[in-house]
N, C-alpha and C. Protein backbone atom coordinates (compact mmCIF):
# COMPACT_ATOMS: atom_id res chain seq x y z
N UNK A 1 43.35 79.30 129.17
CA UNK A 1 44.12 79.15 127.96
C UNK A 1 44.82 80.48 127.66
N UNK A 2 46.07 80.16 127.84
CA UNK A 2 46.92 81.54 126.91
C UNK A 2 47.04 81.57 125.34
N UNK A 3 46.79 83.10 124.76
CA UNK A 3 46.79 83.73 123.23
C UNK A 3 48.52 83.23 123.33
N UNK A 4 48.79 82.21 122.62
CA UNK A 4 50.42 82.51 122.16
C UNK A 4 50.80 82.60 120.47
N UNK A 5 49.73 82.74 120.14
CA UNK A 5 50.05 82.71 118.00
C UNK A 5 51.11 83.72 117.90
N UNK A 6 50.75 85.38 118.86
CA UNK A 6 52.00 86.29 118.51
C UNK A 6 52.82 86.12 119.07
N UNK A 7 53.45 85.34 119.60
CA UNK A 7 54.58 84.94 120.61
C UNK A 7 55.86 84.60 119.41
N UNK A 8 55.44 83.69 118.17
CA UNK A 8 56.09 83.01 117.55
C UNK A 8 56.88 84.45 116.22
N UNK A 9 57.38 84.30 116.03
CA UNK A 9 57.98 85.01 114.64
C UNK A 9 58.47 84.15 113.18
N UNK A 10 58.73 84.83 112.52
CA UNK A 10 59.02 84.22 111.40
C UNK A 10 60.15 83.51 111.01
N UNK A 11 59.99 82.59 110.38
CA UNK A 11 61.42 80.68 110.32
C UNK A 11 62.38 81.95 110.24
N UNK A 12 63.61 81.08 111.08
CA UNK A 12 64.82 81.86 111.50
C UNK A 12 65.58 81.48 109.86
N UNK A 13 65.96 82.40 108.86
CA UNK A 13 66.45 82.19 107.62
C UNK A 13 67.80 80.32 107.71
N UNK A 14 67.88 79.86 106.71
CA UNK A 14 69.17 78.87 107.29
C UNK A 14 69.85 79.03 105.43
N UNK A 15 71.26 78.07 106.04
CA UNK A 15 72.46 78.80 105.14
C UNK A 15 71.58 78.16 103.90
N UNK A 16 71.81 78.56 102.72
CA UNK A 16 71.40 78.52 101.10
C UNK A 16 69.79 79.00 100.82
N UNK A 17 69.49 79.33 102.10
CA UNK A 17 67.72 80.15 102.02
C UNK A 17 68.04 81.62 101.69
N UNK A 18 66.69 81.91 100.62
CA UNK A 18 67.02 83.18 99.72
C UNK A 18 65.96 84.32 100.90
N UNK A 19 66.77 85.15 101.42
CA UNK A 19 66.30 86.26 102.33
C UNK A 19 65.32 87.50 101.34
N UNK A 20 64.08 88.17 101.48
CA UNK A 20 63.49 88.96 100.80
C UNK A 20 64.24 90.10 100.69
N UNK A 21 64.38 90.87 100.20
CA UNK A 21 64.67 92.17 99.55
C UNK A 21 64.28 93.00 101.22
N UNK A 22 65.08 93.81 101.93
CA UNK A 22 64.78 94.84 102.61
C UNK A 22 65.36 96.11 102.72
N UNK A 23 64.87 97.06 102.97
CA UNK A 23 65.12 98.62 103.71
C UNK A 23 65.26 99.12 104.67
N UNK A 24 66.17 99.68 105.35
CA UNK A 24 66.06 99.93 106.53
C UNK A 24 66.82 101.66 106.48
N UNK A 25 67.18 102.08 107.64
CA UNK A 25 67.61 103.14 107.88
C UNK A 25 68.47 103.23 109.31
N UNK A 26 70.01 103.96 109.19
CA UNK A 26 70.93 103.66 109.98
C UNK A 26 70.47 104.87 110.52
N UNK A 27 71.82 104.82 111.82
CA UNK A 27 71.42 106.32 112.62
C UNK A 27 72.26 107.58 112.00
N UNK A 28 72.47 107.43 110.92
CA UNK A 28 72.85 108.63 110.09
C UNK A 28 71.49 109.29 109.44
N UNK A 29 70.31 108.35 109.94
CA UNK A 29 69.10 108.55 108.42
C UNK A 29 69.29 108.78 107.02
N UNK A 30 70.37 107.54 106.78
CA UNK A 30 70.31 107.34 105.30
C UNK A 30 69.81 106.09 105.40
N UNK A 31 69.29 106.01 104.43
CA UNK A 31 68.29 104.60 103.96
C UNK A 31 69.23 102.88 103.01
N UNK A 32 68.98 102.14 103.37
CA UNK A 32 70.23 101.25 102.69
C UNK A 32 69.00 100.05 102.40
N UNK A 33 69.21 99.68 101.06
CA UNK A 33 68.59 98.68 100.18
C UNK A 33 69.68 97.19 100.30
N UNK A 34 68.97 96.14 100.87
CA UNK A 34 70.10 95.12 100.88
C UNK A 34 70.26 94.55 99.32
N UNK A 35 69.40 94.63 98.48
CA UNK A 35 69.69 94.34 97.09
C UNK A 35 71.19 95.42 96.57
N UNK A 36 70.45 96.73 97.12
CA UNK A 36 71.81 97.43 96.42
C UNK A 36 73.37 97.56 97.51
N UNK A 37 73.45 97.32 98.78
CA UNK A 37 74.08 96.71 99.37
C UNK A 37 75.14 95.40 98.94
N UNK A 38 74.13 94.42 98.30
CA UNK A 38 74.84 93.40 97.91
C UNK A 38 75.53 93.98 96.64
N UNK A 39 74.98 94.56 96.24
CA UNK A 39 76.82 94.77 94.49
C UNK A 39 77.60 95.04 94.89
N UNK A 40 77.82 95.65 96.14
CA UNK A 40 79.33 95.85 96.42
C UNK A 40 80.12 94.48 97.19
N UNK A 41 79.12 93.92 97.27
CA UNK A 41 79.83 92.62 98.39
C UNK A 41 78.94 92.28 99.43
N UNK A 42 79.44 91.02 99.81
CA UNK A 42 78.59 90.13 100.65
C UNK A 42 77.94 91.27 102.37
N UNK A 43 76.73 90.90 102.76
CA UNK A 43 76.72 92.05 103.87
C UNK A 43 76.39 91.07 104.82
N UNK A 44 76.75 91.22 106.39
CA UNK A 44 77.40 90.73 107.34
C UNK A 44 75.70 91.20 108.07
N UNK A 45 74.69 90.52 108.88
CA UNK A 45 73.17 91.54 109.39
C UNK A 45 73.59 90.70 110.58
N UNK A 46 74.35 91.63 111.83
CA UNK A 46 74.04 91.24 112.87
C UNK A 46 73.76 91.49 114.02
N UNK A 47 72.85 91.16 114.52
CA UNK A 47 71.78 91.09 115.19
C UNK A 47 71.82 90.87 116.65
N UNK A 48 71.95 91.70 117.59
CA UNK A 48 72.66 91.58 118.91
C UNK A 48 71.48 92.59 120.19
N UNK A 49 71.48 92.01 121.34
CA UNK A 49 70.27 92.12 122.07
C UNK A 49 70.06 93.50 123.03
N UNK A 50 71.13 94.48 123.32
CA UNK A 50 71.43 95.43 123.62
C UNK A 50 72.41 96.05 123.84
N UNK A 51 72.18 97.62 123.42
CA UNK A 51 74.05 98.21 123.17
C UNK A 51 73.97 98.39 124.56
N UNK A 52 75.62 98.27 124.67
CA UNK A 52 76.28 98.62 125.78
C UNK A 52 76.36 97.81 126.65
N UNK A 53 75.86 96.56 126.36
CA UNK A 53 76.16 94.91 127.03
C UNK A 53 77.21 94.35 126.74
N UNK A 54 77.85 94.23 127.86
CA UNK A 54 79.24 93.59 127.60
C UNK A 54 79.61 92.51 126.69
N UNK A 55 78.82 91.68 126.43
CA UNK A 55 79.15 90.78 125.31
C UNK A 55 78.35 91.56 124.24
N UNK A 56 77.43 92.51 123.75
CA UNK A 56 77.63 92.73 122.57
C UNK A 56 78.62 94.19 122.30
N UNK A 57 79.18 94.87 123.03
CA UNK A 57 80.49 95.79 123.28
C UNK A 57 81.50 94.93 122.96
N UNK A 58 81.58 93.42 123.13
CA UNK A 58 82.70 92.78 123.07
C UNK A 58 82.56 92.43 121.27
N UNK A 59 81.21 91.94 120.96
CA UNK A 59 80.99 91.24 119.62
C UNK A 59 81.30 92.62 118.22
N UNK A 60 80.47 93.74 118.57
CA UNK A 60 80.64 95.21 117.80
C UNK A 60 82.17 95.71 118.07
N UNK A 61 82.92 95.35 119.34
CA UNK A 61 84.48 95.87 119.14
C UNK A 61 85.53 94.55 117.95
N UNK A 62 85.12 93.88 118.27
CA UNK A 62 85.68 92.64 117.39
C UNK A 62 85.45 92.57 115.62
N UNK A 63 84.07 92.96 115.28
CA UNK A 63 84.16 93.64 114.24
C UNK A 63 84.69 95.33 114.12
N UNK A 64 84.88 96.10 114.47
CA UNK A 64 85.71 96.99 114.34
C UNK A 64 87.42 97.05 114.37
N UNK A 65 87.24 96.23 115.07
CA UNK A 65 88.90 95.68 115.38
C UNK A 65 89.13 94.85 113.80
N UNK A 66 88.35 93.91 113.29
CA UNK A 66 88.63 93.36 112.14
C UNK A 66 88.02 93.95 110.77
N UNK A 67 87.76 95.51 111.10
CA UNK A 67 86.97 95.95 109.96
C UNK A 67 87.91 96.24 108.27
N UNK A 68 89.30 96.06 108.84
CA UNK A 68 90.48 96.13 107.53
C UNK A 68 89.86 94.71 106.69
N UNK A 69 90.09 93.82 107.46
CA UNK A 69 89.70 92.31 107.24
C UNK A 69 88.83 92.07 106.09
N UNK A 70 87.74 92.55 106.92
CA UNK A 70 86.19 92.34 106.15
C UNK A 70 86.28 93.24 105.17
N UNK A 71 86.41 94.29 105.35
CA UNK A 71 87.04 95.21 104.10
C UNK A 71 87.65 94.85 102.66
N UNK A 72 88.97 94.21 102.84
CA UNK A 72 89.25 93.27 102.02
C UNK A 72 88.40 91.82 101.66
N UNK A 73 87.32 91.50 102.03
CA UNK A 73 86.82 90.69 101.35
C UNK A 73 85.68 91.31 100.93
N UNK A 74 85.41 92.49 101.13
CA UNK A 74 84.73 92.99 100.33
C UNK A 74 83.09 93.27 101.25
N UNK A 75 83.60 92.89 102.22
CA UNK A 75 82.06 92.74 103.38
C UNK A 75 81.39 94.02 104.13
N UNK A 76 80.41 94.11 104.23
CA UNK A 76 79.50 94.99 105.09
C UNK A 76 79.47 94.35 106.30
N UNK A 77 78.96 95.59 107.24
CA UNK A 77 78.25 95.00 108.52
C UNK A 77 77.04 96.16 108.29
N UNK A 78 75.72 95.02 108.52
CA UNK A 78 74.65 96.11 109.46
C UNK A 78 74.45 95.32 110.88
N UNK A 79 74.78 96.38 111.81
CA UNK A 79 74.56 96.14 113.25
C UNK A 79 72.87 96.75 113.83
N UNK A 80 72.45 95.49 114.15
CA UNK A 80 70.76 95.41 114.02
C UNK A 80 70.37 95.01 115.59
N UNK A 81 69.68 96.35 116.72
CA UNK A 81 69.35 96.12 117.89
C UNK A 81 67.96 96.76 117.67
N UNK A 82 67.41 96.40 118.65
CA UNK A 82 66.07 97.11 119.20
C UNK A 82 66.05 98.52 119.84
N UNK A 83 67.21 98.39 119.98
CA UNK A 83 67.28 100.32 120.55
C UNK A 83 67.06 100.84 119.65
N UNK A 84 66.68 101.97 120.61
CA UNK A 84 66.08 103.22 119.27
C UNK A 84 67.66 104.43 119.25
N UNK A 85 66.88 105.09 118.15
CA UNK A 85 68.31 106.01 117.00
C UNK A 85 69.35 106.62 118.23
N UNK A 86 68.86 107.35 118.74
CA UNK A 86 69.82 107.75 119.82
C UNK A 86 71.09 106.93 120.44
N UNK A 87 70.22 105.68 121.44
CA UNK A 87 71.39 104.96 121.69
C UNK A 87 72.16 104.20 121.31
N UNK A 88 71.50 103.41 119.65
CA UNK A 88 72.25 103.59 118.83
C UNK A 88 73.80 104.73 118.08
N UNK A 89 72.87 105.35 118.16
CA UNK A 89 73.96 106.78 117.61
C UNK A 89 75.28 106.58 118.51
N UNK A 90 75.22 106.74 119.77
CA UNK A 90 76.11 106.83 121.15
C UNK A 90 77.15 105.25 120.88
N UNK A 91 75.99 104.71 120.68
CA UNK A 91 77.04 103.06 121.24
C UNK A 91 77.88 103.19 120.12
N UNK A 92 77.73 103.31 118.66
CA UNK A 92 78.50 103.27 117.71
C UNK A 92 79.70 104.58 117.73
N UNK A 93 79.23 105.57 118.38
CA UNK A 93 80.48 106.62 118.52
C UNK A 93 81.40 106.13 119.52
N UNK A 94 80.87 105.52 120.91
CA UNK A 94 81.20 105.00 122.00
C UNK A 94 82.38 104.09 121.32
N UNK A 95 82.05 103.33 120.55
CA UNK A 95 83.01 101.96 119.70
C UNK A 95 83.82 102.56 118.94
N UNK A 96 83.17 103.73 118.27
CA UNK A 96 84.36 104.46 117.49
C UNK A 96 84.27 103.31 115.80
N UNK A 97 83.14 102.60 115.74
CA UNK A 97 82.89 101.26 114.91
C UNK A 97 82.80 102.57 113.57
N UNK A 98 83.13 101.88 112.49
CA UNK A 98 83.05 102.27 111.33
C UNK A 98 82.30 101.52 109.97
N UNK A 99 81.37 100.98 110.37
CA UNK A 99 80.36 100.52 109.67
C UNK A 99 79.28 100.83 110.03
N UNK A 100 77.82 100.33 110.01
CA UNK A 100 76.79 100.79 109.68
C UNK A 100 75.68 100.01 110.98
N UNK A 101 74.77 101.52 111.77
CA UNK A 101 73.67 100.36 112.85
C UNK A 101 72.97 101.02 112.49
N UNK A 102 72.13 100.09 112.59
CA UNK A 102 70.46 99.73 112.16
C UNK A 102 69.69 100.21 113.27
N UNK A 103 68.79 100.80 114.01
CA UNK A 103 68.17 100.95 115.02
C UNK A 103 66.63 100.30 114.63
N UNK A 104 66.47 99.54 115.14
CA UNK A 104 64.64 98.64 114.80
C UNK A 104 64.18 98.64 116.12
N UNK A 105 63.85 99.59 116.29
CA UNK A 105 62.64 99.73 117.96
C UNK A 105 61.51 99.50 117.64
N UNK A 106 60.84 99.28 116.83
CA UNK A 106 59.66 98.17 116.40
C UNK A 106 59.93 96.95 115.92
N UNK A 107 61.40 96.98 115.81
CA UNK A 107 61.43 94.73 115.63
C UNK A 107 60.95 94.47 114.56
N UNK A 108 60.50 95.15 113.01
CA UNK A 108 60.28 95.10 111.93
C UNK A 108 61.54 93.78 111.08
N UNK A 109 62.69 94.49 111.12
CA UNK A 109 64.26 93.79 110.57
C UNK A 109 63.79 92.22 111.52
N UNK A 110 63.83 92.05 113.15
CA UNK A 110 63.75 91.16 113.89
C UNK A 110 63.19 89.99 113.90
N UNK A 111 61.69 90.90 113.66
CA UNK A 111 60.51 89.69 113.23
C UNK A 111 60.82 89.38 111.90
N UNK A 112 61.27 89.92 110.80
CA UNK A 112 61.84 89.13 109.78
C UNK A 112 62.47 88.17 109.32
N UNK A 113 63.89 87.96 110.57
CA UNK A 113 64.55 87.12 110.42
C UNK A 113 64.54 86.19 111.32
N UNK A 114 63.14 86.29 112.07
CA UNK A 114 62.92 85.58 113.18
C UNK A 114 63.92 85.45 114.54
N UNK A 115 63.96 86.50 114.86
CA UNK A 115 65.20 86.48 115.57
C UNK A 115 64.70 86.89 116.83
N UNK A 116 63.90 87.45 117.46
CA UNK A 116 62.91 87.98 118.22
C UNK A 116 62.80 87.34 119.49
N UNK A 117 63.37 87.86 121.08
CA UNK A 117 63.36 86.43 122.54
C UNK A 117 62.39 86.69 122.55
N UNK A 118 61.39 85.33 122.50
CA UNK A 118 60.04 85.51 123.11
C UNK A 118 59.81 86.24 124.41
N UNK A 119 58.51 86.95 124.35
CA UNK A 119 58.18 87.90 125.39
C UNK A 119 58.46 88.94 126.02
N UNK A 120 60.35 89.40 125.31
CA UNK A 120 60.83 90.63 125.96
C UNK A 120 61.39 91.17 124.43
N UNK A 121 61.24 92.46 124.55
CA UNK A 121 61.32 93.18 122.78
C UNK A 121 63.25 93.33 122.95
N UNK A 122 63.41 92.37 122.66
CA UNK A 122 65.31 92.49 122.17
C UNK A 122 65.35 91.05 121.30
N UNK A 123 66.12 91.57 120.41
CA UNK A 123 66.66 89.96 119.10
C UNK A 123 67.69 89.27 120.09
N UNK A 124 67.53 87.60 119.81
CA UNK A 124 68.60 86.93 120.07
C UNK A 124 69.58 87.19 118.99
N UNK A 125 71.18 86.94 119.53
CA UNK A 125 72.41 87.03 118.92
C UNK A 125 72.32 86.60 117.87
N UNK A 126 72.16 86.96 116.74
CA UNK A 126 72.33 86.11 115.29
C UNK A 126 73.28 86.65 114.61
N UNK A 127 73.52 86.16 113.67
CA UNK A 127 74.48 86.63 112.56
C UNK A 127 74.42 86.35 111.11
N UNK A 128 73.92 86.76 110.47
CA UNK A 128 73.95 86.26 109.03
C UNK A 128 74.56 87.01 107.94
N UNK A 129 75.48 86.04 107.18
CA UNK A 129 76.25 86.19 106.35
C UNK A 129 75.06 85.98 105.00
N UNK A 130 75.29 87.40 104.10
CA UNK A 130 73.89 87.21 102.98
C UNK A 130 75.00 87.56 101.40
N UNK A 131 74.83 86.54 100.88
CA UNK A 131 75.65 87.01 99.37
C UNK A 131 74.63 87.21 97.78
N UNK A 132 75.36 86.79 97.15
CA UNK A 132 74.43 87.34 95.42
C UNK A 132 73.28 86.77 95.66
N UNK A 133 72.35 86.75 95.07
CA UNK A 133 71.21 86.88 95.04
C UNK A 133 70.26 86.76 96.29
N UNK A 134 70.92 87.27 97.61
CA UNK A 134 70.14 87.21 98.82
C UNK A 134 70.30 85.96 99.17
N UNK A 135 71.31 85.04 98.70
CA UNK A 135 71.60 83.70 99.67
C UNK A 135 72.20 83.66 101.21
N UNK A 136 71.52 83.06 102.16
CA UNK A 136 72.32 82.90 103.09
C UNK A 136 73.66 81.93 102.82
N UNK A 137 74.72 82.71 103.21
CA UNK A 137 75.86 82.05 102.79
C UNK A 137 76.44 81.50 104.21
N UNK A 138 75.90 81.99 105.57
CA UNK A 138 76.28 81.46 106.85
C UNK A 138 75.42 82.22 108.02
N UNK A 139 75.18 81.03 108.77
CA UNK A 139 73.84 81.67 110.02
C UNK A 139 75.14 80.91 110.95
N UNK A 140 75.27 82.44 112.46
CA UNK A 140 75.76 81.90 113.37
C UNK A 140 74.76 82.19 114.98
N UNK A 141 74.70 81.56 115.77
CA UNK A 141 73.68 81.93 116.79
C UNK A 141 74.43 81.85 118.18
N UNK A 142 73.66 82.56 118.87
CA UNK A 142 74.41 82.64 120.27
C UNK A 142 75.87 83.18 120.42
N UNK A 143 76.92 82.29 121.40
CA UNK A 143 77.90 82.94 121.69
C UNK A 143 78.85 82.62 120.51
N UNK A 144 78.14 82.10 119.19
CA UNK A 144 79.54 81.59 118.08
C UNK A 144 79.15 82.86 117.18
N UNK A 145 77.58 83.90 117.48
CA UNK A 145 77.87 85.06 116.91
C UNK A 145 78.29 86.38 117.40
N UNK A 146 78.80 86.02 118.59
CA UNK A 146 79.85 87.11 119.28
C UNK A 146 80.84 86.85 118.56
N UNK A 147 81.51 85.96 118.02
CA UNK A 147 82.88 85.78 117.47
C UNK A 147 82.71 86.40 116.33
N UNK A 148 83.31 87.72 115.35
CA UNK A 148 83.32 87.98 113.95
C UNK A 148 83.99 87.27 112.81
N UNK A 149 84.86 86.22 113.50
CA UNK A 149 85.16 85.52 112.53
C UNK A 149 84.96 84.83 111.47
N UNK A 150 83.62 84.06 112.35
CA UNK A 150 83.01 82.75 111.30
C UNK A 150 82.18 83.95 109.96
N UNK A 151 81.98 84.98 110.38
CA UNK A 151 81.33 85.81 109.39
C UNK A 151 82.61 86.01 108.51
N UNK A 152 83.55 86.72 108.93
CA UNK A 152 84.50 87.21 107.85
C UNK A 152 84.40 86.67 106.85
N UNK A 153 85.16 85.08 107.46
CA UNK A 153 85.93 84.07 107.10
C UNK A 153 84.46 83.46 105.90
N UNK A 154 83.05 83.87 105.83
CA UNK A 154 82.45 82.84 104.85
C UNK A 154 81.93 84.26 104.10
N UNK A 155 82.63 84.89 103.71
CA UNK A 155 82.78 86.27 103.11
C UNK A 155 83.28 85.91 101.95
N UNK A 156 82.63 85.68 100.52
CA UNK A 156 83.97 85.21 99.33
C UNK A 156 84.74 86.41 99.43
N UNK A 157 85.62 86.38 98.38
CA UNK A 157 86.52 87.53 97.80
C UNK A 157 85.74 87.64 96.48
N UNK A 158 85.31 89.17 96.24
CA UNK A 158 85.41 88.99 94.73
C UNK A 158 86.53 89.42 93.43
């Protein structure tokens, strides 16, 4: 018999489910509160399986490329991998990206949103769009969260 209880992680959030209050810390080591995050506007948490992989180089250039966009609707990005601060640090200079990565090399953010590939420590592709009061306002998975669009685009204006 195989132990698989830790295999599983926690229900993957879905759109109108209220997400808990979290903290994290970018590779600047400033600390960002998604409660206080949200007064300025809806924040974009996405969640991609290693920097410097061509499809997520493709998904992190696509939001940079549309960061005027999201801008005007008022949107964040936190870009959320399992790498640790360093190659973090690099991939986001590498992109030249002008928003905000998350480095979770303990999978803390991951196992939260249940996002976690069983058995190897990297998050599957997610994307979640989070508005006022911590509502999911849009979950995208796989290769429809390489696209930055469907995020922009369910971004209100305020």
């Amino acid at each position: 018999m195989f132990p698989i209880a830790g295999l599983f992680s926690a229900t993957t959030p879905r759109e109108g489910d209220v997400v808990p209050d979290f903290t994290c810390t970018d590779t600047e080591g400033r600390t960002h509160t998604l409660s206080a995050l949200l007064q300025a506007g809806p924040v974009v948490v996405a969640f991609f399986p290693k920097a410097f992989t061509p499809t997520c180089t493709r998904e992190l250039k696509g939001y940079r490329d549309r960061h005027e966009e999201l801008t005007r609707a008022h949107g964040q990005v936190l870009a959320v991998s399992m790498d640790d601060v360093e190659t973090m640090r690099r991939f986001k200079q590498e992109l030249g990206a002008p928003f905000t990565f998350v480095p979770d090399p303990e999978g803390e953010l991951v196992r939260r949103f249940g996002v976690k590939m069983p058995l190897i420590p990297v998050p599957r592709r997610y994307t979640f769009v989070l508005g006022e009061g911590r509502r999911v306002l849009k979950v995208e998975a796989g290769k429809d969260a390489a696209d930055p669009g469907g995020a922009i685009g369910a971004c209100p204006l305020r």
